[in-house]
Structures are given as C-alpha cells and as structure tokens.
Protein backbone atom coordinates (compact mmCIF):
# COMPACT_ATOMS: atom_id res chain seq x y z
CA UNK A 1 6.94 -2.81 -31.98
CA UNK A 2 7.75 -6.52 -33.00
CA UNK A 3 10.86 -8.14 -31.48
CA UNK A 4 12.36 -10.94 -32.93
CA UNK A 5 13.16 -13.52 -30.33
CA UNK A 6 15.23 -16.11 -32.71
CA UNK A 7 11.61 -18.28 -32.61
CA UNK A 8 9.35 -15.67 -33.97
CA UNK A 9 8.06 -12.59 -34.54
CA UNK A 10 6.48 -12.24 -31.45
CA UNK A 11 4.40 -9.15 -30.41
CA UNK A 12 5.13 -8.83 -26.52
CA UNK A 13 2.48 -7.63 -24.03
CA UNK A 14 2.75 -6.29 -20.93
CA UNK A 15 -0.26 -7.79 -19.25
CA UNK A 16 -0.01 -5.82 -16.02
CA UNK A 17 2.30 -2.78 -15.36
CA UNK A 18 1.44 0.53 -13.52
CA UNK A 19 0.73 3.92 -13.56
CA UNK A 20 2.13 6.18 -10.41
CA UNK A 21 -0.44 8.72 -9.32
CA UNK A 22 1.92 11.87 -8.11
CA UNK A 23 1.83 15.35 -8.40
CA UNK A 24 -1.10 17.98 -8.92
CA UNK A 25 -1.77 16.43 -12.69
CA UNK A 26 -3.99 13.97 -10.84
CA UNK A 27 -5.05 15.42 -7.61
CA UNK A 28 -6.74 18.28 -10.21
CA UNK A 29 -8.75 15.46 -11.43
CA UNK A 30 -10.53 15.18 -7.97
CA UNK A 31 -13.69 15.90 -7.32
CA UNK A 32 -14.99 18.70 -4.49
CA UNK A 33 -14.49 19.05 -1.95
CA UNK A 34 -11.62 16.11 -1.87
CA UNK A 35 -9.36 18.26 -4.48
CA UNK A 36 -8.92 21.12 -1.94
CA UNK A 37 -9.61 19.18 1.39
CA UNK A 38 -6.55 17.33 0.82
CA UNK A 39 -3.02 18.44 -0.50
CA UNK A 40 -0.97 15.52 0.18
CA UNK A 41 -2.02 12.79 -2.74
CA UNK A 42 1.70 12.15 -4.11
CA UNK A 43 1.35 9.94 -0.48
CA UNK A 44 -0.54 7.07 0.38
CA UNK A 45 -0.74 8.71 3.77
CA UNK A 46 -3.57 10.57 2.05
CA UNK A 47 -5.77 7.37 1.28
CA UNK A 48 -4.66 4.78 3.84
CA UNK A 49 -2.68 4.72 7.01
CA UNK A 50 1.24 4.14 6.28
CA UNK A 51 2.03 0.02 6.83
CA UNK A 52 5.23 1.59 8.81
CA UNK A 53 7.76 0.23 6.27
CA UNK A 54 10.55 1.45 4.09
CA UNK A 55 10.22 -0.37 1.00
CA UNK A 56 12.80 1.38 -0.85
CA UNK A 57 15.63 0.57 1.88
CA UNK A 58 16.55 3.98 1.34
CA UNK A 59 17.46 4.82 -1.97
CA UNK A 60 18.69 0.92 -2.89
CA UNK A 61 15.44 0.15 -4.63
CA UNK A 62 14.37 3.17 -5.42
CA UNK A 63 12.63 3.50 -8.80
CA UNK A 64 11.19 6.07 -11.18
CA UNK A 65 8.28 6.50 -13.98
CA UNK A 66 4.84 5.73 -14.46
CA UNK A 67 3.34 9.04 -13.87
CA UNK A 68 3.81 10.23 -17.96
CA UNK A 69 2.70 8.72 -21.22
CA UNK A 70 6.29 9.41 -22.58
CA UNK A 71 8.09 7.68 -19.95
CA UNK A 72 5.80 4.75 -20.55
CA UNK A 73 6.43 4.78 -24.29
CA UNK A 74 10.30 4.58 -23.26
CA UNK A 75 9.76 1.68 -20.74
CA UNK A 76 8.15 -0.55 -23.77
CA UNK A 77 10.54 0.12 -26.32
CA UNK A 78 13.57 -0.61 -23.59
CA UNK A 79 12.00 -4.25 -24.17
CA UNK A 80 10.71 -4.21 -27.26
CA UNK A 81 7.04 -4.35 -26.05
CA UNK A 82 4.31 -3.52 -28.47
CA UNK A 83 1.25 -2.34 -25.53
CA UNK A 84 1.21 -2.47 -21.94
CA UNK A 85 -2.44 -2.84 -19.57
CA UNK A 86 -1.60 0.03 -16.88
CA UNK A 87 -3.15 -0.61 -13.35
CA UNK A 88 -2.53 1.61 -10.56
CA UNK A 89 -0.42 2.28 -7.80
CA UNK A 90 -1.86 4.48 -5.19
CA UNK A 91 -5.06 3.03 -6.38
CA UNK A 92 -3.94 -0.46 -4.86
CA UNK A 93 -4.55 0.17 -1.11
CA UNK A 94 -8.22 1.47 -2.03
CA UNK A 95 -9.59 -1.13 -0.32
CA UNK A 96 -8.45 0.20 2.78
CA UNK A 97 -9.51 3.82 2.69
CA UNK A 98 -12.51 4.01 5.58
CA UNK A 99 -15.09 6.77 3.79
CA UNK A 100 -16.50 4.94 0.90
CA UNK A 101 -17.11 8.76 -0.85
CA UNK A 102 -13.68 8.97 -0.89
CA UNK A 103 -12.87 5.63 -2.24
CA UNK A 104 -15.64 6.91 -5.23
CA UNK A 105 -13.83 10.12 -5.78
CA UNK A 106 -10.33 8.39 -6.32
CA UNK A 107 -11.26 6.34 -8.24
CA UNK A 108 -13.37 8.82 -10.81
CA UNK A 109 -10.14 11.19 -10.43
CA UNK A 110 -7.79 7.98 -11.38
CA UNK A 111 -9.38 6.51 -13.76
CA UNK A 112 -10.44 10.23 -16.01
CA UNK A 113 -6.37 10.98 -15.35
CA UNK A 114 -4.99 7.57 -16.56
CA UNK A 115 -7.40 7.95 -19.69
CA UNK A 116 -6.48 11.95 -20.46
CA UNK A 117 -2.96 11.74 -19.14
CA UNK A 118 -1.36 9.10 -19.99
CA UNK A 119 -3.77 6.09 -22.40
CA UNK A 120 -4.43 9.25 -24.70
CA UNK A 121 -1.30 10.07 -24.83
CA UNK A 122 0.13 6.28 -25.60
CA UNK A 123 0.25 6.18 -29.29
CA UNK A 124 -2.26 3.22 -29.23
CA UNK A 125 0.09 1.36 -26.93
CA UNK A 126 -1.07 2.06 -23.45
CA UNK A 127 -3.90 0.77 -22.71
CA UNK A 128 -6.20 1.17 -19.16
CA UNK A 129 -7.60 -0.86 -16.50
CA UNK A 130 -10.34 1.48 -14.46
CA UNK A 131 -9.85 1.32 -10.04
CA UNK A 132 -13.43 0.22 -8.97
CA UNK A 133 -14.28 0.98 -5.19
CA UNK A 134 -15.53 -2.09 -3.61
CA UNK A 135 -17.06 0.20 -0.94
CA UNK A 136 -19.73 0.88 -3.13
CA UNK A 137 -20.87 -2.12 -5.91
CA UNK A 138 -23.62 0.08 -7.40
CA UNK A 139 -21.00 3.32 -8.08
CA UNK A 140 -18.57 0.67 -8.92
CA UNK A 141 -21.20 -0.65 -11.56
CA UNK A 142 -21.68 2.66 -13.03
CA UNK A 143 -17.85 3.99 -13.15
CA UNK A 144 -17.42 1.04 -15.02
CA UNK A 145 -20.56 1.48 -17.52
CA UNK A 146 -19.20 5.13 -17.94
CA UNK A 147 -15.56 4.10 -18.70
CA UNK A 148 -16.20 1.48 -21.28
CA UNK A 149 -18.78 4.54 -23.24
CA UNK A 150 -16.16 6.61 -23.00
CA UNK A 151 -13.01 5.49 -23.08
CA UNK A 152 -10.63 2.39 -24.79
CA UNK A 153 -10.21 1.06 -21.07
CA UNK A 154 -9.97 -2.75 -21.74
CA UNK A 155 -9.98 -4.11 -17.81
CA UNK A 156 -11.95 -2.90 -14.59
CA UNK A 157 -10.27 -3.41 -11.58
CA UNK A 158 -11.29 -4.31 -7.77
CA UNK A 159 -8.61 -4.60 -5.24
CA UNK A 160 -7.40 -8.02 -3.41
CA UNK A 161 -6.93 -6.63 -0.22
CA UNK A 162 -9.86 -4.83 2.23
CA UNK A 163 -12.44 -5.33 4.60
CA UNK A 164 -14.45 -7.30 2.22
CA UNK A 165 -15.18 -10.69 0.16
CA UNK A 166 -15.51 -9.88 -3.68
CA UNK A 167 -17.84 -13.07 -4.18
CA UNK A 168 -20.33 -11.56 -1.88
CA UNK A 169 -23.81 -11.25 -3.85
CA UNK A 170 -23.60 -7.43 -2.74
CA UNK A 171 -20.89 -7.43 -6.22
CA UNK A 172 -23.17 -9.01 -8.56
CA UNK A 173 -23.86 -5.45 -9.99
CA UNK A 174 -20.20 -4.84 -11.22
CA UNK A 175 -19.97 -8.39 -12.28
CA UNK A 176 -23.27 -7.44 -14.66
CA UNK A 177 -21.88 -4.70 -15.81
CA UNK A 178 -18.53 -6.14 -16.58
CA UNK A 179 -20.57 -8.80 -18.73
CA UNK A 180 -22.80 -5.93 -20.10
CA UNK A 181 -19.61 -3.89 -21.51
CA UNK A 182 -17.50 -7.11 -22.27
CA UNK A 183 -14.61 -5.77 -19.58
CA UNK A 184 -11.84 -8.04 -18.13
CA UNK A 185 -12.51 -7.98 -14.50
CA UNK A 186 -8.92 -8.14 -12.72
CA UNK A 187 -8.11 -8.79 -9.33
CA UNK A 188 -4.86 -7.28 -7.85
CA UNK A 189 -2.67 -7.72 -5.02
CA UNK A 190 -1.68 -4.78 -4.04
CA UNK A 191 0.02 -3.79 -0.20
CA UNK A 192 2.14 -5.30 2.83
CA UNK A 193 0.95 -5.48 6.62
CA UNK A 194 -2.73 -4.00 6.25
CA UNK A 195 -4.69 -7.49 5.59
CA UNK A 196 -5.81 -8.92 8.53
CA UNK A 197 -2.77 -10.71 10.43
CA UNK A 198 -0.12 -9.04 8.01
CA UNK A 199 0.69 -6.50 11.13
CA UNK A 200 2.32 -9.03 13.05
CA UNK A 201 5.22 -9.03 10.74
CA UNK A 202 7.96 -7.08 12.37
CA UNK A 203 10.12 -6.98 8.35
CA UNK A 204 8.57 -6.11 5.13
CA UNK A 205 10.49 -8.82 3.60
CA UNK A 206 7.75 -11.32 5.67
CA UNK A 207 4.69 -9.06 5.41
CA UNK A 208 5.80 -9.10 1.47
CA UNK A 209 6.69 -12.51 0.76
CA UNK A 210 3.17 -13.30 2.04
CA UNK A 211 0.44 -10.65 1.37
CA UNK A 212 0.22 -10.73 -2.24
CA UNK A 213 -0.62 -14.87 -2.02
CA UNK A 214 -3.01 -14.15 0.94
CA UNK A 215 -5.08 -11.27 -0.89
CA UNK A 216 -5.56 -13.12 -4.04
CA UNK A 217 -6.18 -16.52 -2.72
CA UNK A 218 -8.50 -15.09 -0.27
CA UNK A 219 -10.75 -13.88 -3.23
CA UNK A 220 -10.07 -16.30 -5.34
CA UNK A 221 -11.83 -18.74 -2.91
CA UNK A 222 -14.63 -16.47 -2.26
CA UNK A 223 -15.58 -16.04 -6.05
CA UNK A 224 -15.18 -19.77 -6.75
CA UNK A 225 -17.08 -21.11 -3.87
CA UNK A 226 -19.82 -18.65 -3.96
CA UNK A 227 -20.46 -18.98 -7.92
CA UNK A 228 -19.58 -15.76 -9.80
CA UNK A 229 -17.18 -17.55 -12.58
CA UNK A 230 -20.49 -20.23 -12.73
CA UNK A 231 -23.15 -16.91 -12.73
CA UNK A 232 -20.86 -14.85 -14.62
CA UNK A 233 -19.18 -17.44 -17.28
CA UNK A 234 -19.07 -14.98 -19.75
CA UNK A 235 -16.87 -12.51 -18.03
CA UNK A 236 -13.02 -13.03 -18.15
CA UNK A 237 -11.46 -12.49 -14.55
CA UNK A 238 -7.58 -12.30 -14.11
CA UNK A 239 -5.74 -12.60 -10.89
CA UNK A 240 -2.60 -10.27 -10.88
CA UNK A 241 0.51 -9.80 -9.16
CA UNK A 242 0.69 -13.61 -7.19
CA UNK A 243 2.40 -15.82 -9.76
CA UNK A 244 0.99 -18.79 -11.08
CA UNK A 245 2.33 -22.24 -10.30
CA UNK A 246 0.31 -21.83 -7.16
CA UNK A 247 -2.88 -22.87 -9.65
CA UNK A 248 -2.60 -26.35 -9.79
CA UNK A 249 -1.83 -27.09 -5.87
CA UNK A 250 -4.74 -24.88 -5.02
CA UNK A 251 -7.35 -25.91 -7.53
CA UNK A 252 -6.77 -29.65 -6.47
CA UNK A 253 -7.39 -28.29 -2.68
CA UNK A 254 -10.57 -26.70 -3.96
CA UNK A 255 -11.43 -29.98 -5.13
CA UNK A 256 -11.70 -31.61 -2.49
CA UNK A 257 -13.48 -29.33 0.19
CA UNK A 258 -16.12 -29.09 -2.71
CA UNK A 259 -16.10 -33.03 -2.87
CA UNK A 260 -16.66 -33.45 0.74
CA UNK A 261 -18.69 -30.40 1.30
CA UNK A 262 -19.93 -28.44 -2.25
CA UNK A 263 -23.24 -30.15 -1.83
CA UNK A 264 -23.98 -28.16 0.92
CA UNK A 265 -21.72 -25.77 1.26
CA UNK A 266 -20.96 -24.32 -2.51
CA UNK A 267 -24.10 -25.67 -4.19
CA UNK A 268 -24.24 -22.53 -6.93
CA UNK A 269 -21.61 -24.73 -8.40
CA UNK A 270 -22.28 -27.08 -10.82
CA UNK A 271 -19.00 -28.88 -11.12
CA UNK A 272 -15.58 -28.79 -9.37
CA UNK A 273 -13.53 -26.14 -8.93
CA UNK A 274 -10.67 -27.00 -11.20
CA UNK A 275 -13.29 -27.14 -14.01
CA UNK A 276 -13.78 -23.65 -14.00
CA UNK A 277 -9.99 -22.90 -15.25
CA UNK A 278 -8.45 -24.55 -18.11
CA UNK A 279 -7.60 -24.06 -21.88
CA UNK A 280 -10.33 -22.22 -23.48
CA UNK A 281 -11.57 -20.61 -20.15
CA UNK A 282 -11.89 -17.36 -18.60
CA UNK A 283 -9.62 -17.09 -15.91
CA UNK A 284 -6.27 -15.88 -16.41
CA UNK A 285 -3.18 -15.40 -14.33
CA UNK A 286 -0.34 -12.95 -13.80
CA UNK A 287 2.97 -14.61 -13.93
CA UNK A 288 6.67 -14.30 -12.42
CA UNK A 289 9.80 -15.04 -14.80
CA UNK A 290 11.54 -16.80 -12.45
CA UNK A 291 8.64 -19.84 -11.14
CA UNK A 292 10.01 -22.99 -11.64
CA UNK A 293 7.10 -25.04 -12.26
CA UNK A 294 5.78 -22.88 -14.92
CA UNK A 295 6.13 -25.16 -17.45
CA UNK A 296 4.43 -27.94 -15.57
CA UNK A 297 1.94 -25.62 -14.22
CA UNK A 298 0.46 -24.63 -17.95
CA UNK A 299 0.96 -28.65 -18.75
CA UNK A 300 -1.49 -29.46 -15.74
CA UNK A 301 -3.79 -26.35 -16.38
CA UNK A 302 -3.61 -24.90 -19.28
CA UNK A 303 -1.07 -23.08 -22.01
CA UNK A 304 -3.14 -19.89 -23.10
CA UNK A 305 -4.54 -18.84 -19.35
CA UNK A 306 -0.76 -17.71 -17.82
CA UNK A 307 0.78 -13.98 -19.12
CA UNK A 308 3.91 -11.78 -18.71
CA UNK A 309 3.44 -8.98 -16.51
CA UNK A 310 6.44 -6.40 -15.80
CA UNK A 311 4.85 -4.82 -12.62
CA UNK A 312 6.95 -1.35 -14.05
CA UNK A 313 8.17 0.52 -12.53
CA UNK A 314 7.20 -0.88 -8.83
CA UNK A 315 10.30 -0.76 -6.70
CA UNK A 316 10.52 -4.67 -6.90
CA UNK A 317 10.52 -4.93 -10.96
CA UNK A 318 13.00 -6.66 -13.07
CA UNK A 319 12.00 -5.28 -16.05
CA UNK A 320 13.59 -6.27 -18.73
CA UNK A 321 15.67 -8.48 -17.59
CA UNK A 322 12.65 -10.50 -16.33
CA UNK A 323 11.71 -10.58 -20.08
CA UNK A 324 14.77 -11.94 -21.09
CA UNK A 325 14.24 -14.48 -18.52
CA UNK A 326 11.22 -16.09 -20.09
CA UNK A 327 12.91 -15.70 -23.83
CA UNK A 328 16.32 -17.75 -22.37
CA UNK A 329 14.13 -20.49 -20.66
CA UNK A 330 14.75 -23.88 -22.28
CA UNK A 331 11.73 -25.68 -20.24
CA UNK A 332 9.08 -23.87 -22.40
CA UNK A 333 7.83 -25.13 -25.60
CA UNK A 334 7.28 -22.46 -28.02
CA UNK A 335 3.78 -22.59 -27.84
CA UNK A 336 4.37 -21.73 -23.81
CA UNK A 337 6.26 -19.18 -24.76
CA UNK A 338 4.12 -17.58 -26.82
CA UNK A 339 1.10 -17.97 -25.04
CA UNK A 340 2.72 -16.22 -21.63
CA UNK A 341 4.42 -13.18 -24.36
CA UNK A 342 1.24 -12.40 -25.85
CA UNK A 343 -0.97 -14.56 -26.77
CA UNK A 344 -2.85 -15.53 -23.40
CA UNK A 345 -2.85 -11.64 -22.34
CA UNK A 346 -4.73 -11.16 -26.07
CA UNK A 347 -7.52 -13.32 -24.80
CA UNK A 348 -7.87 -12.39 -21.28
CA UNK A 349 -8.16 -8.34 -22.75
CA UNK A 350 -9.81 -9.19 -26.09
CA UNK A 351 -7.36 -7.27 -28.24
C-alpha cells in the first residue's frame, strides 16, 4: 500500500519487525524427539535460562501480535506499510541455548513455520529472514541453502549475542552460502543480562540500555577485523536493532587501531575500516526514529545504508508513531527520508 507523505509517494518498508513463536502452531513444526520432549515453547524458559526480569512491568508494556499472518497484515496497513522483513522473537536468545541439536531443531521448526504460517499467508507483503544456529556453521550453511530453494526468504539470520565470535573462520561456510544464494546476512541484537557482564545489572532498564550496543558492536568488530566484509564483498550484511549514529564514532575508532596495528594485527584487510561502509556498499543499519544525529550520521557515512525498522510488536515498539516521527522530522532532506522509508531497506534485501 502507497502512503502519501505530502513529499511523495513513498512505498514504506519495514526493514526489521518480528514474528512471536507461541502456541502449538509452531512447536508442531519441531522435529523428534524435541516436539514431544518439551511442552513449554510459548516460553523462553524452554530454550534459554530466564534473565530474571519483568520486561513487561506487569501489564504496562504489555503487547500483542506477531504470531498470525492476519495480524501482521493489520499492523502494516495501521501505517500504511507496503512489506515488512519478519525476524524472530524466541529465536533471538538462540545463541544461548547449550545443545547445539537443539539450537538446529529450532531453527528448522522456525524458519518452515514463519514460511507456512505466516510469509505464505502475507499476501506478498511479509517477507522472511531464516534463524541460523551459530552452534553449528555447516547445518547453518545448509538450512540456509534449503531455505533460499524453497522458499521467498530474502535474509538469513545469526544472532548478536552467544558464546561465540561470528568472524571466526569456523563461519566462512554460511558466509559462502549466503554469497552462493544471494541472501542478506543480518545480525540481531536480541536479549538483556545473558552476554557476558550483562548479569551484574541489578534493573533491566541498565542491562537494556546496554546489551543491544554490546552484542552488535562486539560482532561488528570481529567481522571487520578478521576480513569477512573484505572475503565476502559480495554479500550484504545488516546490523539490526542498535541504531545507527553510533557508525561514524565507531568506524573512526576502527580506524585507528587498524592504523597503529592492522599491519599485524588485521592484515586480511586491505584498507581501513571505514572503507568498508559507505554509499554504494554492503553494510546496512537498523535505525531508531528518535537519534539525533541521524541526519549527520548518513552525511558522514552514507544516505542509502540506514533503514526504518518498527521492531513490532516487541514490548518496547512505537509503532506507528515512530513512523510518524521520521515523516515530521525537518533535519532530513528528502533524499534521507526516502532512503531510511524504503529505499536503503530495497538494497540491503534486493527487492
């Protein structure tokens, strides 16, 4: 559906909202034995330990939807929206399930639900990201071969947070694949007070404010320093769920450790950091409505890298009013504006 925003006629994508994976719709898309072994999958008590928090506050932030095509198809016409990429929910602690079979099974079972529940349900609108399970590149490699054969999926995704680095060589696999299929690989933040040091926190408004930042710069470093967006230039990577004015400040950090140390230290690189993003490139970036440097930020970086992303209908959304946010800005051009609406997010998922 086209909305006309006073500017233009500007078809509005959702470049990352989620799917909720409740009820016995998906758990009877789990393999044996994990379908009847376990009877408790409308919890994340059933593929992580709890992080001990009420995130709701009760019932003040308490939010519904995601787990139905229809209620999906509702959400984007509240906003005028014309698709929406759907990542998980559940899915986003799987980097911190312990038995890597598991972490395989979910993410089959999530990935065949999303595409017969809800994607083929969507009217051409909804459109997938597959969960990958870090715990395991090579069946990471071929869930990802088998979804783009048989499915519309348009993004494979691989967790922020967990026990591991995602530039680590033992990835290389998923990141061939990904080039092999021509898949957006995205990186998500995902949970409070798991990563390493988040336990210390004793209020989810501190474990929160800092986890997301911590999970994706952690891996943003590791697949910049160790070479996969030089090894893998052909593959677009997006980095969900942290904002983006944090770009610029960290790229020019990256700089300079690799100008005092890349020789040695980073020497799969073949120029400096901040070359690797820009206009044209293949990194892209979740963004938040409110960031006040956003304008500056795309100035310094680039316009078409930076995309609207409602994060429906997690507890913490603003959705719509966070759309309505970026149309009242007066600090972004209308080529800004455009790019974060739609354009950037057509790009980054080749539609």
């Amino acid at each position: 559906m086209a909305r006309n925003y006073g500017m233009s006629d500007t078809r509005v994508i959702d470049a990352d909202g989620h799917v909720v994976e409740i009820g016995t719709t998906f758990r009877d898309f789990l393999d044996e034995p994990y379908r009847t072994r376990s009877r408790h999958y409308e919890s994340e008590l059933a593929l992580v330990p709890t992080d001990g928090f009420d995130r709701n506050l009760g019932d003040k932030f308490k939010k519904s939807g995601g787990s139905t095509a229809r209620g999906w198809l509702d959400a984007l016409d509240l906003g005028g929206l014309e698709l929406a990429v759907l990542y998980p929910s559940l899915g986003l602690h799987l980097g911190f399930a312990r038995d890597p079979d598991l972490a395989v099974a979910f993410c089959r079972a999530h990935n065949k639900w999303l595409h017969e529940v809800i994607c083929s349900n969507g009217e051409g609108r909804l459109l997938g990201a597959c969960l990958l399970p870090p715990h395991d590149p090579a069946e990471a490699a071929a869930e990802l071969r088998r979804v783009s054969a048989e499915t519309d999926f348009v993004a494979a995704m691989l967790p922020a947070d967990g026990a591991y680095l995602l530039g680590h060589r033992d990835l290389n696999p998923v990141y061939e694949a990904a080039a092999e299929s021509d898949m957006t690989v995205a990186i998500h933040a995902g949970i409070a007070n798991l990563g390493p040091g988040l336990e210390l926190f004793p209020k989810f408004i501190q474990a929160h404010t800092i986890a997301h930042p911590f999970g994706i710069l952690r891996q943003f470093t590791s697949m910049m320093f160790e070479g996969v967006f030089e090894q893998f230039s052909q593959v677009r990577f997006a980095f969900l769920e942290c904002g983006g004015t944090w770009v610029p400040w960290y790229l020019d950090r990256m700089d300079e450790e690799y100008r005092l140390r890349g020789a040695e230290e980073a020497p799969k690189l073949s120029r400096p950091p901040s070359e690797y993003v820009g206009i044209g490139r293949q990194i892209f970036f979740g963004i938040e409505a409110d960031e006040r440097m956003l304008p500056q930020t795309m100035s310094a970086v680039a316009d078409d890298i930076f995309m609207y992303a409602s994060d429906w209908p997690h507890w913490d959304h603003e959705y719509p009013g966070s759309l309505d946010q970026i149309l009242n800005r007066t600090d972004l051009d209308e080529v800004q504006r455009e790019n974060i609406l739609g354009g950037a997010a057509r790009r980054c998922y080749r539609l």
